[in-house]
N, C-alpha and C. Protein backbone atom coordinates (compact mmCIF):
# COMPACT_ATOMS: atom_id res chain seq x y z
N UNK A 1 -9.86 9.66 -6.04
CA UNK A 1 -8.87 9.42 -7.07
C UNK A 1 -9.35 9.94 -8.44
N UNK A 2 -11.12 9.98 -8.59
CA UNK A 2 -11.26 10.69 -10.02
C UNK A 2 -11.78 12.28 -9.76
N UNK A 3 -11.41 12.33 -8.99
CA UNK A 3 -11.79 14.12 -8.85
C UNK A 3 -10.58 14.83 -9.58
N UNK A 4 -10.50 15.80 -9.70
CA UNK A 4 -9.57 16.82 -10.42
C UNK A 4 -8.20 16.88 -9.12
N UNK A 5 -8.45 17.05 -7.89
CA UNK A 5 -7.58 16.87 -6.80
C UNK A 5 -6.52 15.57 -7.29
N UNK A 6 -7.33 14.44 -7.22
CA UNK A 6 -6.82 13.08 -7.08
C UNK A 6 -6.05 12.87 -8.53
N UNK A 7 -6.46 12.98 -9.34
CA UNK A 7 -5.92 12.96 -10.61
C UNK A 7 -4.90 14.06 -10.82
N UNK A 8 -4.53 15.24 -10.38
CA UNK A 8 -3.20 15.71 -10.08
C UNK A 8 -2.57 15.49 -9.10
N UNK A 9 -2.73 14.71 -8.09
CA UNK A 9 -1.79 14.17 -7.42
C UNK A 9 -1.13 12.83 -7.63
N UNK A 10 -2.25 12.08 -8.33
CA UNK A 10 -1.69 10.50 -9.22
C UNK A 10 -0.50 11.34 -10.28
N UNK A 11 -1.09 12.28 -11.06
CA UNK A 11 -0.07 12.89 -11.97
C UNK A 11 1.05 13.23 -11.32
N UNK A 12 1.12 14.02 -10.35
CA UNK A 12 2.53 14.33 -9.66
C UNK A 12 3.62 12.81 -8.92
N UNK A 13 3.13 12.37 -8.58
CA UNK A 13 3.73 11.25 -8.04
C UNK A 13 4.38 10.54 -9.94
N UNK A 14 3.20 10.07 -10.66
CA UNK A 14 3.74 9.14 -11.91
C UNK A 14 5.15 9.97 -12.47
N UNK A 15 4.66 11.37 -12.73
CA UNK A 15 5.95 12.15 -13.43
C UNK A 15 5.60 13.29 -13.53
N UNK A 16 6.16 14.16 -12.54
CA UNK A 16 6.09 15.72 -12.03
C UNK A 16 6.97 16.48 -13.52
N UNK A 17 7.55 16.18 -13.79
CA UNK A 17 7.70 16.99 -15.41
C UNK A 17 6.55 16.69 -16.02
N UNK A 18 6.13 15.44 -16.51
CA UNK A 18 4.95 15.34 -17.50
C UNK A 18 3.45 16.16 -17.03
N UNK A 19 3.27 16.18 -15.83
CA UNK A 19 2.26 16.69 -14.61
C UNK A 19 2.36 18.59 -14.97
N UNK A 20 3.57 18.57 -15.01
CA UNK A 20 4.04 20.30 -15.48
C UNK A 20 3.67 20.72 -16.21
N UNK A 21 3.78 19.81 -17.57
CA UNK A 21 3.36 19.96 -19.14
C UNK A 21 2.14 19.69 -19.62
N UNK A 22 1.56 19.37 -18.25
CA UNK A 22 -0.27 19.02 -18.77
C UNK A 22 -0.90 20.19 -18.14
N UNK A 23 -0.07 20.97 -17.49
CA UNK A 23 -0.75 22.43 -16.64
C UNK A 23 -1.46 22.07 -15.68
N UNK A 24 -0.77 21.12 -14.72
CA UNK A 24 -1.08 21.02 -13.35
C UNK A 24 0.38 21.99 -12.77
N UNK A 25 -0.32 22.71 -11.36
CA UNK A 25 0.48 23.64 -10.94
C UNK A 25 1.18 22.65 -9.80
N UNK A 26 2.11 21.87 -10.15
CA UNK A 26 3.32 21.18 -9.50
C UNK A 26 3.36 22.30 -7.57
N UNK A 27 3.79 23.36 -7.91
CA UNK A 27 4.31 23.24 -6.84
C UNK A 27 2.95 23.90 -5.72
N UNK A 28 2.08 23.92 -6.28
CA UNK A 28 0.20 24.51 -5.43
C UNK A 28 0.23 22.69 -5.14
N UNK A 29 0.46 21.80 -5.82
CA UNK A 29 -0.12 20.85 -5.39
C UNK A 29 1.03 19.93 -4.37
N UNK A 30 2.26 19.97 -4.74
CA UNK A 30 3.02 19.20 -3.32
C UNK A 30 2.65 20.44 -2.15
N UNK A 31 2.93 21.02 -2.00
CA UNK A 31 2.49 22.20 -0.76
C UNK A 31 1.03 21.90 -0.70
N UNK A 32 0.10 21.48 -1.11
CA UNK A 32 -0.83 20.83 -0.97
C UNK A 32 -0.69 19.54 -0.16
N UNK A 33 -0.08 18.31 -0.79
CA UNK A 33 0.38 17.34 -0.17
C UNK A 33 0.99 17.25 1.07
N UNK A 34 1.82 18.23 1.29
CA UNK A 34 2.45 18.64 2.44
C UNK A 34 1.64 18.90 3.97
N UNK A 35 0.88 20.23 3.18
CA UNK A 35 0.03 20.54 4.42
C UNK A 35 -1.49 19.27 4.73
N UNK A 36 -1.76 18.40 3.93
CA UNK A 36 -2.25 17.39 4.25
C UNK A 36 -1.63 16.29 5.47
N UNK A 37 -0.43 16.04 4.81
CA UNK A 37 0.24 14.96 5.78
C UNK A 37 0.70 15.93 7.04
N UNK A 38 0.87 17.06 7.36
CA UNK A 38 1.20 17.63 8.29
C UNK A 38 0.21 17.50 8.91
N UNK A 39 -1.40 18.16 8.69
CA UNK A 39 -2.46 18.03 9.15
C UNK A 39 -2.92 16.47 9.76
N UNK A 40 -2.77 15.50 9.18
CA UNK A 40 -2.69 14.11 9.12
C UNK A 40 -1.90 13.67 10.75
N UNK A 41 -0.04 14.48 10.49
CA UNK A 41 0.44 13.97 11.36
C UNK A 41 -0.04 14.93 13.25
N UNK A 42 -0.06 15.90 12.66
CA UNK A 42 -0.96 17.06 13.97
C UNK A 42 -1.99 16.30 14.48
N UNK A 43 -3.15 16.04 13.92
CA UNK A 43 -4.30 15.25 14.08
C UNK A 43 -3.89 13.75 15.16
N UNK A 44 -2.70 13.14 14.55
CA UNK A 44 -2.78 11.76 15.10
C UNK A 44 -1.65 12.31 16.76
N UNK A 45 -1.05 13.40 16.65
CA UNK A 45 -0.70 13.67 18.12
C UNK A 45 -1.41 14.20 18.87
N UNK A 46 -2.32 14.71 18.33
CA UNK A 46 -3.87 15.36 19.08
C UNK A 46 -4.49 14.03 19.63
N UNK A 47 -4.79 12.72 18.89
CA UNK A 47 -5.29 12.23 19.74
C UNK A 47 -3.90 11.11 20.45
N UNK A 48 -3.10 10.63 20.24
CA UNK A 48 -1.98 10.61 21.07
C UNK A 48 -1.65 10.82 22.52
N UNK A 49 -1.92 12.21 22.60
CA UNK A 49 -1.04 12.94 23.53
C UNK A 49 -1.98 12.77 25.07
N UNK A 50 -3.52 12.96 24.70
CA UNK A 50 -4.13 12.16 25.62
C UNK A 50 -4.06 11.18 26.68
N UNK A 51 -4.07 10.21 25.41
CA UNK A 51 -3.82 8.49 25.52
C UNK A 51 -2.32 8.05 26.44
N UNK A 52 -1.31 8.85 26.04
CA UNK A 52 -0.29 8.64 26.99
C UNK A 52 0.29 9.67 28.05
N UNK A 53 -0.36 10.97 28.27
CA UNK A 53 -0.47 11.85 28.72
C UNK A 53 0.94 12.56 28.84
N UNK A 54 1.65 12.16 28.12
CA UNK A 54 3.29 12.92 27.87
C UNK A 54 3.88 12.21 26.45
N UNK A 55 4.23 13.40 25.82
CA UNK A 55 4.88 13.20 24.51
C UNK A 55 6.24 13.38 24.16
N UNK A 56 7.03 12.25 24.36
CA UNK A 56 8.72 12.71 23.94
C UNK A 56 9.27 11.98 23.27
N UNK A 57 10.08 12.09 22.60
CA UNK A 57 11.14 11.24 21.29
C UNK A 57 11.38 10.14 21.66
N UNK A 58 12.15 9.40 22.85
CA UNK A 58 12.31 7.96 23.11
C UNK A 58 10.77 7.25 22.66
N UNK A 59 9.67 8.15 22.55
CA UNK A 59 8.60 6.74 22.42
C UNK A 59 8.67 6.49 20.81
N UNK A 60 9.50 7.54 20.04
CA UNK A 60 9.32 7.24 18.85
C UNK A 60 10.68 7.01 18.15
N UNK A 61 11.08 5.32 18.44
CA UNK A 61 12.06 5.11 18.03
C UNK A 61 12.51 4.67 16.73
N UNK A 62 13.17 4.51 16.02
CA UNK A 62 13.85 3.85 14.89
C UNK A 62 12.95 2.62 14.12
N UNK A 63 13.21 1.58 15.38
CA UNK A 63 12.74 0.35 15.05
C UNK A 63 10.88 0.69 14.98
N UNK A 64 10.45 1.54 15.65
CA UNK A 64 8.74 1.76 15.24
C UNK A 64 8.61 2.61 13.91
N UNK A 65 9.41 3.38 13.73
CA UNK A 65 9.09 3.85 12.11
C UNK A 65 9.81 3.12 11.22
N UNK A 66 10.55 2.14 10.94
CA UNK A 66 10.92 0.99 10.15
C UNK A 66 9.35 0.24 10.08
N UNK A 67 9.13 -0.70 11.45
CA UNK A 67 7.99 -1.53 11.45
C UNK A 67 6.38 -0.50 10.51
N UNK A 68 6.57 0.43 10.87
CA UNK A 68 4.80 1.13 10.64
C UNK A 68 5.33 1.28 8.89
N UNK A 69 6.69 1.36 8.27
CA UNK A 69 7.04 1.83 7.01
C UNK A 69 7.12 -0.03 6.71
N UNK A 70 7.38 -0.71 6.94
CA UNK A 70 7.11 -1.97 6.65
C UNK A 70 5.55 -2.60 6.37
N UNK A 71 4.97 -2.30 7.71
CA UNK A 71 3.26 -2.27 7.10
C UNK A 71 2.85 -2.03 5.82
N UNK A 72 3.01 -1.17 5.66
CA UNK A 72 2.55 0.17 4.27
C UNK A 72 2.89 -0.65 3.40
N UNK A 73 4.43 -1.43 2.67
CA UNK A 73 5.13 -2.14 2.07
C UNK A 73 4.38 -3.21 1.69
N UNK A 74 4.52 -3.96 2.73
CA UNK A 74 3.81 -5.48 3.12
C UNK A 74 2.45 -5.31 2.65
N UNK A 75 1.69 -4.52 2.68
CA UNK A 75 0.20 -4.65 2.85
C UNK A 75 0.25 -4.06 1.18
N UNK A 76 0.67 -2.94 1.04
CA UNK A 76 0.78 -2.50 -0.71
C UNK A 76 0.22 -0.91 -0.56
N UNK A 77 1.53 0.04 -1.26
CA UNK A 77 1.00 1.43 -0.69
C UNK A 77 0.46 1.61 -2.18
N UNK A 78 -0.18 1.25 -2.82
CA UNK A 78 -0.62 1.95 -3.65
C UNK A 78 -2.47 2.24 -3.42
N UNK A 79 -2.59 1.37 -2.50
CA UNK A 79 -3.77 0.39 -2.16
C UNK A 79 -4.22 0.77 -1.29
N UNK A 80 -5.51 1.26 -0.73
CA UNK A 80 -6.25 2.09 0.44
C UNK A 80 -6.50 1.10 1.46
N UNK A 81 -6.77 -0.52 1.32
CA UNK A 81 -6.50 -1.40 2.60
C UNK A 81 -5.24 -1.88 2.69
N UNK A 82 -4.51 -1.78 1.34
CA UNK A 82 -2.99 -2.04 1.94
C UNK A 82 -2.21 -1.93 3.10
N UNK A 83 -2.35 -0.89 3.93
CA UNK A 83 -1.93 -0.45 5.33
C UNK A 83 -2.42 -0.98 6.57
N UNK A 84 -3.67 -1.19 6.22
CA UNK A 84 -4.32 -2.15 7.13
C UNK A 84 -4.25 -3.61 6.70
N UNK A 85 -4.25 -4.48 5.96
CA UNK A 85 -3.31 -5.59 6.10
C UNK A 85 -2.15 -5.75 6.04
N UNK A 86 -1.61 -4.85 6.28
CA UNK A 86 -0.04 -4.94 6.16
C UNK A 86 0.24 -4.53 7.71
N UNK A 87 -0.92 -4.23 8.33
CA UNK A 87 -0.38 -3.87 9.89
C UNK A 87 -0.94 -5.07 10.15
N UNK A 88 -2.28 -5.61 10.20
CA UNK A 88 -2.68 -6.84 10.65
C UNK A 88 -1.67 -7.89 10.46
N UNK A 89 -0.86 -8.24 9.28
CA UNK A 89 0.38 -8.93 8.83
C UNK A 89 1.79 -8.90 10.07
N UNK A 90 1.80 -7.63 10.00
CA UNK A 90 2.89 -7.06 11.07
C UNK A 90 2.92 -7.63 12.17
N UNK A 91 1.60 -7.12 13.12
CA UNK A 91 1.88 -7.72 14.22
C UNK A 91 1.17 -9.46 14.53
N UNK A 92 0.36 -9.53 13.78
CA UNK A 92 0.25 -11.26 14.12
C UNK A 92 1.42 -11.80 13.82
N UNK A 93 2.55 -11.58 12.36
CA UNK A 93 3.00 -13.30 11.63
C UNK A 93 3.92 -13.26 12.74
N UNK A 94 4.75 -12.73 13.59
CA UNK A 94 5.98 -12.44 14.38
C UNK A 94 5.02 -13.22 15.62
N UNK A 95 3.68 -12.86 16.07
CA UNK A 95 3.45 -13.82 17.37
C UNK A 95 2.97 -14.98 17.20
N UNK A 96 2.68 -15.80 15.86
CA UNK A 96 2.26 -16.65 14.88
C UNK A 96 3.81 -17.55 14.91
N UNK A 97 4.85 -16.62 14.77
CA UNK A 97 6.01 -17.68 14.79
C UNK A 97 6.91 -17.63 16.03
N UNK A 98 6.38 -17.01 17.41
CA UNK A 98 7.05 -17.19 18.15
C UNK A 98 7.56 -18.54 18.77
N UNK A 99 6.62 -19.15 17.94
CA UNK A 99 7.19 -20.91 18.86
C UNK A 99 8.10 -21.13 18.31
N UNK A 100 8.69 -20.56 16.80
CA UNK A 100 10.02 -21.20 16.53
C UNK A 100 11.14 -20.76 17.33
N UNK A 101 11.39 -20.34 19.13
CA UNK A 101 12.28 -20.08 20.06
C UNK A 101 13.16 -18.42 19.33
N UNK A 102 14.22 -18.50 19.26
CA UNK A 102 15.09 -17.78 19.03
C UNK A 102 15.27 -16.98 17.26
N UNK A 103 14.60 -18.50 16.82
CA UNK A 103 14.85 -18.08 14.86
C UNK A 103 13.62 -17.85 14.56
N UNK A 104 12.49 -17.14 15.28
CA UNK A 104 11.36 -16.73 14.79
C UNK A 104 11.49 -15.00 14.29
N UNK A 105 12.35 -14.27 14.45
CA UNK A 105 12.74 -13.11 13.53
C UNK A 105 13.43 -13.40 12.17
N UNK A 106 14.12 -14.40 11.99
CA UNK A 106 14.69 -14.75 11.04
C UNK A 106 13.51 -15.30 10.20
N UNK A 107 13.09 -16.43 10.55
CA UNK A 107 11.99 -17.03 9.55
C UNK A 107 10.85 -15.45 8.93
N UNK A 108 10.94 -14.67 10.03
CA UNK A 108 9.73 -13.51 9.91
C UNK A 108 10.35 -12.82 8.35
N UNK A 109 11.94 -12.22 8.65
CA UNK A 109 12.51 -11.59 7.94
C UNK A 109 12.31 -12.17 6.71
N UNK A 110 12.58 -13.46 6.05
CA UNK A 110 12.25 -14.52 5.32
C UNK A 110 11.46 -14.29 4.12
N UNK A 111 10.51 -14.49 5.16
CA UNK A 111 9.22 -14.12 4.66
C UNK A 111 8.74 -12.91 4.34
N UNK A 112 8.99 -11.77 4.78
CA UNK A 112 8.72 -10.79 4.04
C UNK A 112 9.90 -10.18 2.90
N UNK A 113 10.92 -10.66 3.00
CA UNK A 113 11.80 -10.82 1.69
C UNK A 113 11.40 -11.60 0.82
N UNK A 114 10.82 -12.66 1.03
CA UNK A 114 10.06 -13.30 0.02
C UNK A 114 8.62 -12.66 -0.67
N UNK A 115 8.13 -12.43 0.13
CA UNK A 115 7.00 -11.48 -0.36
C UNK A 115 7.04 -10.11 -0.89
N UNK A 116 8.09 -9.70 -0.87
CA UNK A 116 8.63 -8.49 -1.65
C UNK A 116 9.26 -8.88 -2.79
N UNK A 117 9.91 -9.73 -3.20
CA UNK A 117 10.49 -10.22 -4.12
C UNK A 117 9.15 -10.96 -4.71
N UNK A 118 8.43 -11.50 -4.30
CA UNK A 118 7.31 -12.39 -5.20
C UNK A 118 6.56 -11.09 -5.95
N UNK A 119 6.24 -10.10 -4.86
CA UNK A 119 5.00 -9.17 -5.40
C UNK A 119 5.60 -7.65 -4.61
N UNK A 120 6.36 -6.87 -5.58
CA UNK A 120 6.49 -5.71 -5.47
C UNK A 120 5.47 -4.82 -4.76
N UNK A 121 4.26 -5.15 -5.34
CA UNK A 121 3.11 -4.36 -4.58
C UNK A 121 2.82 -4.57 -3.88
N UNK A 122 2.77 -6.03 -3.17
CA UNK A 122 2.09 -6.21 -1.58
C UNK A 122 1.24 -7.19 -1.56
N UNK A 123 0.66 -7.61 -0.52
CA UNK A 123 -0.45 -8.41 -0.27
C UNK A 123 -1.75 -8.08 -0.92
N UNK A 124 -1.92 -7.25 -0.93
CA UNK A 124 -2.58 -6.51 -2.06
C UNK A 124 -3.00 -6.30 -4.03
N UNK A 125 -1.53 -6.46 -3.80
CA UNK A 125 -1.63 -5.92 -5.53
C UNK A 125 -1.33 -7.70 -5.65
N UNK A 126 -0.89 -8.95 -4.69
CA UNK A 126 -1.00 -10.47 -5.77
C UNK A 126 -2.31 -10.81 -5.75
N UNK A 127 -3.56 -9.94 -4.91
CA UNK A 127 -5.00 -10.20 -4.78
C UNK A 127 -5.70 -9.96 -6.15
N UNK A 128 -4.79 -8.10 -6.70
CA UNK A 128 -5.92 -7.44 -7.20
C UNK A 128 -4.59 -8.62 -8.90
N UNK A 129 -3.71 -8.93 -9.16
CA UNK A 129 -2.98 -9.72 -10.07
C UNK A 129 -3.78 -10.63 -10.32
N UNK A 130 -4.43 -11.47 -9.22
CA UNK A 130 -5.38 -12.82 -9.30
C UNK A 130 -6.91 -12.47 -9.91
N UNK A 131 -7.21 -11.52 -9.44
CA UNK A 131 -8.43 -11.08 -10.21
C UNK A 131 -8.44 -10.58 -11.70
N UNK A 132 -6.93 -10.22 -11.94
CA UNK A 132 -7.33 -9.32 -13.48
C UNK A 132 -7.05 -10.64 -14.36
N UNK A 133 -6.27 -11.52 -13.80
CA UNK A 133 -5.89 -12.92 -14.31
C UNK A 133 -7.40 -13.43 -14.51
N UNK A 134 -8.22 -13.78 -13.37
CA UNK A 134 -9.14 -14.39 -13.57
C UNK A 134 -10.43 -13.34 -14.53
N UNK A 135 -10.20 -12.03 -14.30
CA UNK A 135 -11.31 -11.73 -15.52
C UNK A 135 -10.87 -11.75 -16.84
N UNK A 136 -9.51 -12.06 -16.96
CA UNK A 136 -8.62 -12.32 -18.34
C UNK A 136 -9.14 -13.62 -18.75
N UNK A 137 -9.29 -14.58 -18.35
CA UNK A 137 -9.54 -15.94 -18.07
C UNK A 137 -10.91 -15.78 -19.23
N UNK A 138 -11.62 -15.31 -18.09
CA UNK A 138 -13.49 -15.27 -17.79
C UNK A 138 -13.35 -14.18 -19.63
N UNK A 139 -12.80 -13.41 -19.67
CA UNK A 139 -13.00 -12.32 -21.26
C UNK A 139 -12.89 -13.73 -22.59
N UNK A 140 -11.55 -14.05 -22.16
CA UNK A 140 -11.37 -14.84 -23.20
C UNK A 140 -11.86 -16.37 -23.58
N UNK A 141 -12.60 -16.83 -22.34
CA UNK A 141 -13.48 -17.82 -22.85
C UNK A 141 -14.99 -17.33 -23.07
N UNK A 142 -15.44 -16.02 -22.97
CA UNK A 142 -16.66 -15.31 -23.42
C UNK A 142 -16.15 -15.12 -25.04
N UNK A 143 -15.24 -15.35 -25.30
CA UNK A 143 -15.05 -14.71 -26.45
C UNK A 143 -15.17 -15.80 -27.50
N UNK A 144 -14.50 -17.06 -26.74
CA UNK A 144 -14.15 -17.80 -27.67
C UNK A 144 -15.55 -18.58 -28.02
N UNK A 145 -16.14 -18.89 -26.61
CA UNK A 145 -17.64 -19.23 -27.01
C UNK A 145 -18.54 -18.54 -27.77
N UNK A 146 -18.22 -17.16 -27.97
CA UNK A 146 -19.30 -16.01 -28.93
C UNK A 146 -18.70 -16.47 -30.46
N UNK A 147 -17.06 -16.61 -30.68
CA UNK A 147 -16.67 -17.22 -31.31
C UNK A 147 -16.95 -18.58 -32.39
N UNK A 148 -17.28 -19.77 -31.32
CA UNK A 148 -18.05 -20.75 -31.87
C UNK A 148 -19.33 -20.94 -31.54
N UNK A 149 -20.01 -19.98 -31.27
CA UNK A 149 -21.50 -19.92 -31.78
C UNK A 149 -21.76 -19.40 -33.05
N UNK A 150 -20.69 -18.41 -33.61
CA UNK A 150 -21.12 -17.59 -34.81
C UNK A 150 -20.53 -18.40 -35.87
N UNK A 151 -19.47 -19.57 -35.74
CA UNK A 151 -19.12 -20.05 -37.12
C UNK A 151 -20.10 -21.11 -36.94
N UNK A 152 -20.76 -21.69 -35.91
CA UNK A 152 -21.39 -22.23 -36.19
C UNK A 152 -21.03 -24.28 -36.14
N UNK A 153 -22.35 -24.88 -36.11
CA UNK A 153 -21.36 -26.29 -35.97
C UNK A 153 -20.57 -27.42 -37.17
């Protein structure tokens, strides 16, 4: 993320006009992006195709690229473990509430409407919220104590 790569691609995503005007070459770097996630998605049917020894469209339905785009969500895409707790999330809370019979998709749904509405970013970003809270905390009683040491008693 602080290499010259990573920092024009944070730039392109925040605002590809502003990214333009700082003399990053916009379109070297999505064609960049591109042939990454292509490479990315080639790679994961390479090892795939193995594993199930035939590759065709019914295995890749609707409802599995909703759920794997829900992960990402849930867990927080801004966030490099985001995806991985947001898949760990995925498939436990649904077998976690199967005892509620019939309304255990509903309660599921629920709940991750609630958690999208609580925290835009994810499971993730109310972790990294709690920490900047608590070094906000931790700054301003360093301060206040440096504070009344220097006026004194």
């Amino acid at each position: 993320m602080r290499s010259p790569w990573g920092r024009a691609f944070i730039a392109l995503r925040e605002n590809p006009l502003r990214a333009l005007s700082l003399g990053v070459d916009t379109r070297r770097y999505i064609l960049m992006a591109f042939a990454i996630g292509s490479a990315l998605g080639g790679l994961a049917g390479v090892l795939y195709a193995p594993l199930v020894g035939l590759v065709e469209p019914p295995a890749f339905t609707l409802t599995l690229s909703l759920n794997l785009l829900m992960m990402v969500i849930v867990g927080g895409s801004g966030y490099f473990l985001g995806p991985f707790l947001g898949a760990l999330v995925a498939v436990l809370l649904p077998e976690w509430l199967r005892g509620l019979e019939n309304y255990y998709l509903i309660f599921y749904t629920m709940l991750v409407m609630g958690l999208l509405i609580y925290s835009p970013t994810g499971l993730i970003g109310i972790a990294d919220r709690l920490l900047v809270n608590r070094r906000t905390r931790a700054a301003s009683a360093a301060r206040a104590a440096i504070g009344a040491t220097i006026e004194g008693p």
